[in-house]
Structures are given as C-alpha cells and as structure tokens.
N, C-alpha and C. Protein backbone atom coordinates (compact mmCIF):
# COMPACT_ATOMS: atom_id res chain seq x y z
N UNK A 1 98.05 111.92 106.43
CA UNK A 1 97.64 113.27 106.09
C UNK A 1 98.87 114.18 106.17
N UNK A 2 99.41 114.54 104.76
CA UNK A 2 100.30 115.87 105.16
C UNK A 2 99.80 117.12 105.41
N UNK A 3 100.56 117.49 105.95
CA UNK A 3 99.99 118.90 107.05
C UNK A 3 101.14 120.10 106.81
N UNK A 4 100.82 121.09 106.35
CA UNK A 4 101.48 122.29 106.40
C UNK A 4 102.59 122.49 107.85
N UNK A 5 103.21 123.85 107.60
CA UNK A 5 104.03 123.51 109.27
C UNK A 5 103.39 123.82 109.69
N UNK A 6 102.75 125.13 109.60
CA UNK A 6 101.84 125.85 110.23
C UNK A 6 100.73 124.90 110.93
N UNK A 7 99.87 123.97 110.57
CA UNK A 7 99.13 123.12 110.76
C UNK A 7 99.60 122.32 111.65
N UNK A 8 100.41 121.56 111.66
CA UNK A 8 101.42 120.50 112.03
C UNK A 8 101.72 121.20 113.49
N UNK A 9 102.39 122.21 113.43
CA UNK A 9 102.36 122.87 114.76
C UNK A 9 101.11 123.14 115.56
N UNK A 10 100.20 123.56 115.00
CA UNK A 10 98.41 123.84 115.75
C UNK A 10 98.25 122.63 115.96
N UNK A 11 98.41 121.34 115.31
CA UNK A 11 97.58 119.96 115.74
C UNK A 11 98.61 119.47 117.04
N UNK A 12 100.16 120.03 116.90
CA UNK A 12 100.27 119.50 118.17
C UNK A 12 100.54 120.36 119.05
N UNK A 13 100.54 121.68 118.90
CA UNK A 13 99.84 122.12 120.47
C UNK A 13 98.03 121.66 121.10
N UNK A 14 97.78 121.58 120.09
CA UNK A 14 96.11 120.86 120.55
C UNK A 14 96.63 119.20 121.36
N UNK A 15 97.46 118.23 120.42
CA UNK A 15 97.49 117.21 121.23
C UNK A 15 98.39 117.53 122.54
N UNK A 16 99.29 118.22 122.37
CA UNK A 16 99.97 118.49 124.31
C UNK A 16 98.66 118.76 125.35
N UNK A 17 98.12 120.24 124.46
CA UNK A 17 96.94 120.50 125.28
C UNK A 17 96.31 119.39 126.22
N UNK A 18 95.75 118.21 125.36
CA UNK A 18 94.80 117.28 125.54
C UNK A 18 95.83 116.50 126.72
N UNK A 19 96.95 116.06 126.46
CA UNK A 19 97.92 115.60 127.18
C UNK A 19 98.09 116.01 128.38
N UNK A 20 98.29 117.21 128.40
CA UNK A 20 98.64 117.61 130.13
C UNK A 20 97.30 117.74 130.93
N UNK A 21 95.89 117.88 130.07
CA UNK A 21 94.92 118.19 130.84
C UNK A 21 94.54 116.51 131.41
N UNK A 22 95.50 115.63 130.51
CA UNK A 22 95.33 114.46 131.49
C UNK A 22 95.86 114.01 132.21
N UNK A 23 97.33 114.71 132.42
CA UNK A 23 98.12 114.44 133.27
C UNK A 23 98.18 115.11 134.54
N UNK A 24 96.92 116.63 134.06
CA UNK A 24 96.63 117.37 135.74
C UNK A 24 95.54 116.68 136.30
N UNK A 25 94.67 115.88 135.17
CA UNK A 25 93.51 115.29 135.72
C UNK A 25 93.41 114.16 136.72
N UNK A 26 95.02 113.19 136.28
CA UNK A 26 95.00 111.74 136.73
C UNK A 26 94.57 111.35 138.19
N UNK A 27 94.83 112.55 138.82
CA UNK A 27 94.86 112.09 140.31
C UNK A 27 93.07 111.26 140.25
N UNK A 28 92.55 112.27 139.90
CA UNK A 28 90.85 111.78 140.05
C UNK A 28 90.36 110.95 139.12
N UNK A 29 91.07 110.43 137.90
CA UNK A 29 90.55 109.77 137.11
C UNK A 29 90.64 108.57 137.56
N UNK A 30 89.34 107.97 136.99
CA UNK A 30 89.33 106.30 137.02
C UNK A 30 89.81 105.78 135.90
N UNK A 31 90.31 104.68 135.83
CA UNK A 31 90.72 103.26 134.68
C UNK A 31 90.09 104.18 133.64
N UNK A 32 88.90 103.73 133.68
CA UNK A 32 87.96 103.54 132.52
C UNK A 32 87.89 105.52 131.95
N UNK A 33 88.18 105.89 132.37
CA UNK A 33 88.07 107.52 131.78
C UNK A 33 89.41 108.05 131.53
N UNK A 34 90.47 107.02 132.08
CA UNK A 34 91.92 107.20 131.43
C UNK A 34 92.25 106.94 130.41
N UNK A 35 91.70 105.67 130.08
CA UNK A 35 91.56 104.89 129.06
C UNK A 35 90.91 105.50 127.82
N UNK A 36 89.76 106.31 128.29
CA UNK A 36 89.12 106.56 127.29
C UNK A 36 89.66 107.52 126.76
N UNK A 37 90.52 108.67 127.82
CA UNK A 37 91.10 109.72 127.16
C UNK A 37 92.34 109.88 126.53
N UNK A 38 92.77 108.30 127.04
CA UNK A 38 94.48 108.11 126.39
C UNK A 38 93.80 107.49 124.64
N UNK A 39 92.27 106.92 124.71
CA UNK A 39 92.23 106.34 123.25
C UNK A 39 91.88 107.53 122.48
N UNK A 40 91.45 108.47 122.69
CA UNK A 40 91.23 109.59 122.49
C UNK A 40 92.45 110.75 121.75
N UNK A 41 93.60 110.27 122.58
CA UNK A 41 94.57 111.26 121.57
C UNK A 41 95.46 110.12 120.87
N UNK A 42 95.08 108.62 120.90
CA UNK A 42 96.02 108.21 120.28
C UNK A 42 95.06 107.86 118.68
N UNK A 43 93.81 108.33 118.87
CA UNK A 43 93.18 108.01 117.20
C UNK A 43 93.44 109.99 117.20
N UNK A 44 93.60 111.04 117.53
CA UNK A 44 94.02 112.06 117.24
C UNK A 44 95.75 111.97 116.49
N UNK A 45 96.39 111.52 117.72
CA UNK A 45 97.88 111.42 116.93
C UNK A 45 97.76 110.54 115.23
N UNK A 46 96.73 109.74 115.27
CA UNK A 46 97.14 108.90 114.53
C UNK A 46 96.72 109.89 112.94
N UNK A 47 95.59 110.36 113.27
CA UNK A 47 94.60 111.08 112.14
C UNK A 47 95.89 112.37 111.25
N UNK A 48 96.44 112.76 112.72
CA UNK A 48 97.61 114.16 112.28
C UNK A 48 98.43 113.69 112.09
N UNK A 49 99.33 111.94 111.99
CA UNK A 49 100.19 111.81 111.57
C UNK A 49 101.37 111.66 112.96
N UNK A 50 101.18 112.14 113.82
CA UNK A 50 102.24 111.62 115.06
C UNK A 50 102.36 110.35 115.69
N UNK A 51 103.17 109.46 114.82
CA UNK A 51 102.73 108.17 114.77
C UNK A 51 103.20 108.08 116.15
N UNK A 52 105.23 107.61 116.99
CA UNK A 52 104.99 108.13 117.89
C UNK A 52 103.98 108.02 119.49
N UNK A 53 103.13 109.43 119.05
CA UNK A 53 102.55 109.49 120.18
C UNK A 53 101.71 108.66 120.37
N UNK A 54 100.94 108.11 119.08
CA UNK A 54 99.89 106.91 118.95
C UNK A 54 100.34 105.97 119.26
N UNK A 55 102.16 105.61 119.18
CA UNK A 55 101.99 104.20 119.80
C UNK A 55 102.73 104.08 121.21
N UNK A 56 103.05 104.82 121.56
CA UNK A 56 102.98 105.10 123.50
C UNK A 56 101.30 105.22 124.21
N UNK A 57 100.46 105.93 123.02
CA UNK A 57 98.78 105.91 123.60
C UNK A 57 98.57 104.30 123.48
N UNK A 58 98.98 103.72 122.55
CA UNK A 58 98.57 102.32 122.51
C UNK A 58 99.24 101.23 123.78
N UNK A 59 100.10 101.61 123.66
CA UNK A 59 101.44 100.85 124.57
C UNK A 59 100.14 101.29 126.51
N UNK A 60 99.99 102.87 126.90
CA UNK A 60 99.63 102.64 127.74
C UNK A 60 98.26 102.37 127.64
N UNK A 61 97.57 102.16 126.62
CA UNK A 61 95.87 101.37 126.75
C UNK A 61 95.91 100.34 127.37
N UNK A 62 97.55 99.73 126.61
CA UNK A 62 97.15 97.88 126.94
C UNK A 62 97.60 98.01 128.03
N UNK A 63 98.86 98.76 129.01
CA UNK A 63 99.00 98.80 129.90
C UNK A 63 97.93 98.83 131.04
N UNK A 64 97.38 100.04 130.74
CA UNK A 64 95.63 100.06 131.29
C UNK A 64 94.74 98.82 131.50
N UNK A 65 94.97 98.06 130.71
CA UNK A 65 93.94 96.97 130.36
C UNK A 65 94.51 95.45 130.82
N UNK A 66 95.76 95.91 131.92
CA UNK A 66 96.28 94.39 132.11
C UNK A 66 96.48 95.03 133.68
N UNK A 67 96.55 96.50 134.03
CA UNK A 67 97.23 96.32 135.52
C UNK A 67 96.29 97.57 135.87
N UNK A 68 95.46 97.52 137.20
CA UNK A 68 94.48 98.48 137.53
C UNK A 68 95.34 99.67 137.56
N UNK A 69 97.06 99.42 138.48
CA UNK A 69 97.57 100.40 139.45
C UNK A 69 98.58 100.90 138.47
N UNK A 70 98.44 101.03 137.13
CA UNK A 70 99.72 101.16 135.89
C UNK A 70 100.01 102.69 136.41
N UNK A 71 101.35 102.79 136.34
CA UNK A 71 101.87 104.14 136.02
C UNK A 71 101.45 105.22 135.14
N UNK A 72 101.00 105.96 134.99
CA UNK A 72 100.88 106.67 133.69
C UNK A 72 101.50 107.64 133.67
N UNK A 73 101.78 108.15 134.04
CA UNK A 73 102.46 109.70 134.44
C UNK A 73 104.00 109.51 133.35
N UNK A 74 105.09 108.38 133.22
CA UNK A 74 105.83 108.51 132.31
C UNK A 74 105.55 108.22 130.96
N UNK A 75 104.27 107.66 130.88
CA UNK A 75 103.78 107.23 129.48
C UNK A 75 103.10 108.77 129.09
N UNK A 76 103.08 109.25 129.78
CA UNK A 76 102.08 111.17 129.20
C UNK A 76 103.25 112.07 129.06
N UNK A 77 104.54 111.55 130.01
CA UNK A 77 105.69 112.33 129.77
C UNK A 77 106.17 112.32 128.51
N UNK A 78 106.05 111.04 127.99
CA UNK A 78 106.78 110.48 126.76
C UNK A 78 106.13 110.88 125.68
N UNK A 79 104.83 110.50 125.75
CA UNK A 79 103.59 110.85 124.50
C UNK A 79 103.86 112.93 124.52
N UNK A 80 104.26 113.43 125.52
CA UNK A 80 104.30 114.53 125.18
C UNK A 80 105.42 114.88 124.42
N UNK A 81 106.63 114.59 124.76
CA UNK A 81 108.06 115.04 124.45
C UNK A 81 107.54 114.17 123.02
N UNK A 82 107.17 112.94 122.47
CA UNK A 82 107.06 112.45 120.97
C UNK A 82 106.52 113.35 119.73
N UNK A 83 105.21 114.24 120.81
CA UNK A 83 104.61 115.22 120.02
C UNK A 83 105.47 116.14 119.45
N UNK A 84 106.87 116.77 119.95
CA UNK A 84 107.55 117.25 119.37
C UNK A 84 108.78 117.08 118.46
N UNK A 85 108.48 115.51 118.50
CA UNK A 85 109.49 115.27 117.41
C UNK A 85 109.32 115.21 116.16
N UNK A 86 110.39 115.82 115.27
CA UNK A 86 109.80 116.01 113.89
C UNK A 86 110.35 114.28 113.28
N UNK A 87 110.54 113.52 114.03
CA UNK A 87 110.59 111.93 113.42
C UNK A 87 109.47 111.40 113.59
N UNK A 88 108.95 110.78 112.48
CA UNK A 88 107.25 110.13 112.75
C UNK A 88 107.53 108.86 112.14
N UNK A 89 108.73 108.26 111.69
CA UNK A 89 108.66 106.90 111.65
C UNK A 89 108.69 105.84 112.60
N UNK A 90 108.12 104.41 111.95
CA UNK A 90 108.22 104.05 113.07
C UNK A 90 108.95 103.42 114.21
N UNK A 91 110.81 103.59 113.21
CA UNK A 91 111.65 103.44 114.47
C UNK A 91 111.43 104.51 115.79
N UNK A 92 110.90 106.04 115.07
CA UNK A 92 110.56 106.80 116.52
C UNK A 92 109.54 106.28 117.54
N UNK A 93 108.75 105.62 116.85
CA UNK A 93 107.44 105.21 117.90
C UNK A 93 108.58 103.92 118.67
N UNK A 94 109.50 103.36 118.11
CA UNK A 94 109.92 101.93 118.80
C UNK A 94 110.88 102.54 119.59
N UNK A 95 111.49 103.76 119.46
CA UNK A 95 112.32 104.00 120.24
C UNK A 95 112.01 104.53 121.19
N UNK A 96 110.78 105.30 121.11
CA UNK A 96 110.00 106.15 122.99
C UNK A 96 109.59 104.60 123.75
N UNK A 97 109.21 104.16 122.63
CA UNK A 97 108.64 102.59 123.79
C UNK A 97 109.68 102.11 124.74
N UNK A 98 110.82 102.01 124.08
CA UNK A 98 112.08 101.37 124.87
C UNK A 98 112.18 102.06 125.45
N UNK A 99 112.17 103.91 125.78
CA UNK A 99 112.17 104.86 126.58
C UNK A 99 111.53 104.45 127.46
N UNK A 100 109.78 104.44 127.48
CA UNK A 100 109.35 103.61 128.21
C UNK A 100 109.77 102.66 128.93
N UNK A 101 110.40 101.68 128.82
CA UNK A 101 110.70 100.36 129.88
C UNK A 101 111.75 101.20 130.62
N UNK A 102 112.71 102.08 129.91
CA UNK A 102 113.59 101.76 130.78
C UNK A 102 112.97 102.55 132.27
N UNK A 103 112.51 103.70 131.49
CA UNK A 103 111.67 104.83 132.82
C UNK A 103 111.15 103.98 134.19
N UNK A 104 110.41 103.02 133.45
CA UNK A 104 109.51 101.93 134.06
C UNK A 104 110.44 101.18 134.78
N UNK A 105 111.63 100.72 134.47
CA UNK A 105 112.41 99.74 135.15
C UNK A 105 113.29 99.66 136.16
C-alpha cells in the first residue's frame, strides 16, 4: 500500500503508539497477551508497509514461542527505531535482525 507522507507519518505514530504501550505494559503481561500484541502490530506494520518492523514482530513471536523468559524489551526498542526508517526493504528488516543478536549477545 502506498501511502502519502502525510499518511505514512500518522500510521507510524499510531504503530510507536501501540509499541510503547507495550513496552510500559510488559512488566504485567503474560506470554500469551505479548504475543498477541506483538502479532498485532506486526500484521499492522505489514498492512502500512513497514516491512522492518514486521519482521522484528515476527523474529520476537517466534522468540516468544520457543523461550517463556525471552527478552523483549530490545526487540520493542528495535521495532520502534525501524518505524522510523524511511528504508522498507528487505535488507532493512535483515539488518535490525542482526541488530537484534548483537543487542542479545
């Protein structure tokens, strides 16, 4: 979907929005409502085109789905700072991932 700037900018202050309200939420969230809210902005990123952030949401689903005690907090860091990049290919989505490990490592 191409998106005006104007647009493009509103869809991703809406996805940060959604982002940090899960990153103030995490303390109390369970697995299963993390999960649901990380699948949640990564079929959003995907719909507006922030490919990106959709595949750090994907990267921490499966994370979610293999380790109860996963980190999330640098995977919401990352999915946020992606939202503002005006690169949406998908060397950008491969390059926050590697961001990812290293954060992680």
């Amino acid at each position: 979907m191409e998106l005006s700037a104007d647009m493009r900018r509103a869809m991703r202050d809406k996805l940060c929005d959604r982002i940090d309200r899960i990153a103030i939420a995490l303390p109390r969230m369970t697995m299963a409502s993390l999960g649901a809210e990380v699948d949640g902005v990564r079929r959003f990123a995907r719909e507006f085109g922030f490919m990106p952030v959709a595949d750090i949401a994907r990267a921490l689903e499966s994370a979610i789905g293999h380790d109860e005690h996963v980190m999330a907090l640098p995977y919401l860091d990352l999915m946020r700072e992606a939202a503002g990049c005006e690169c949406c290919g998908e060397d950008a989505g491969e390059a926050f991932l590697a961001n990812v490990s290293v954060r992680m490592g």
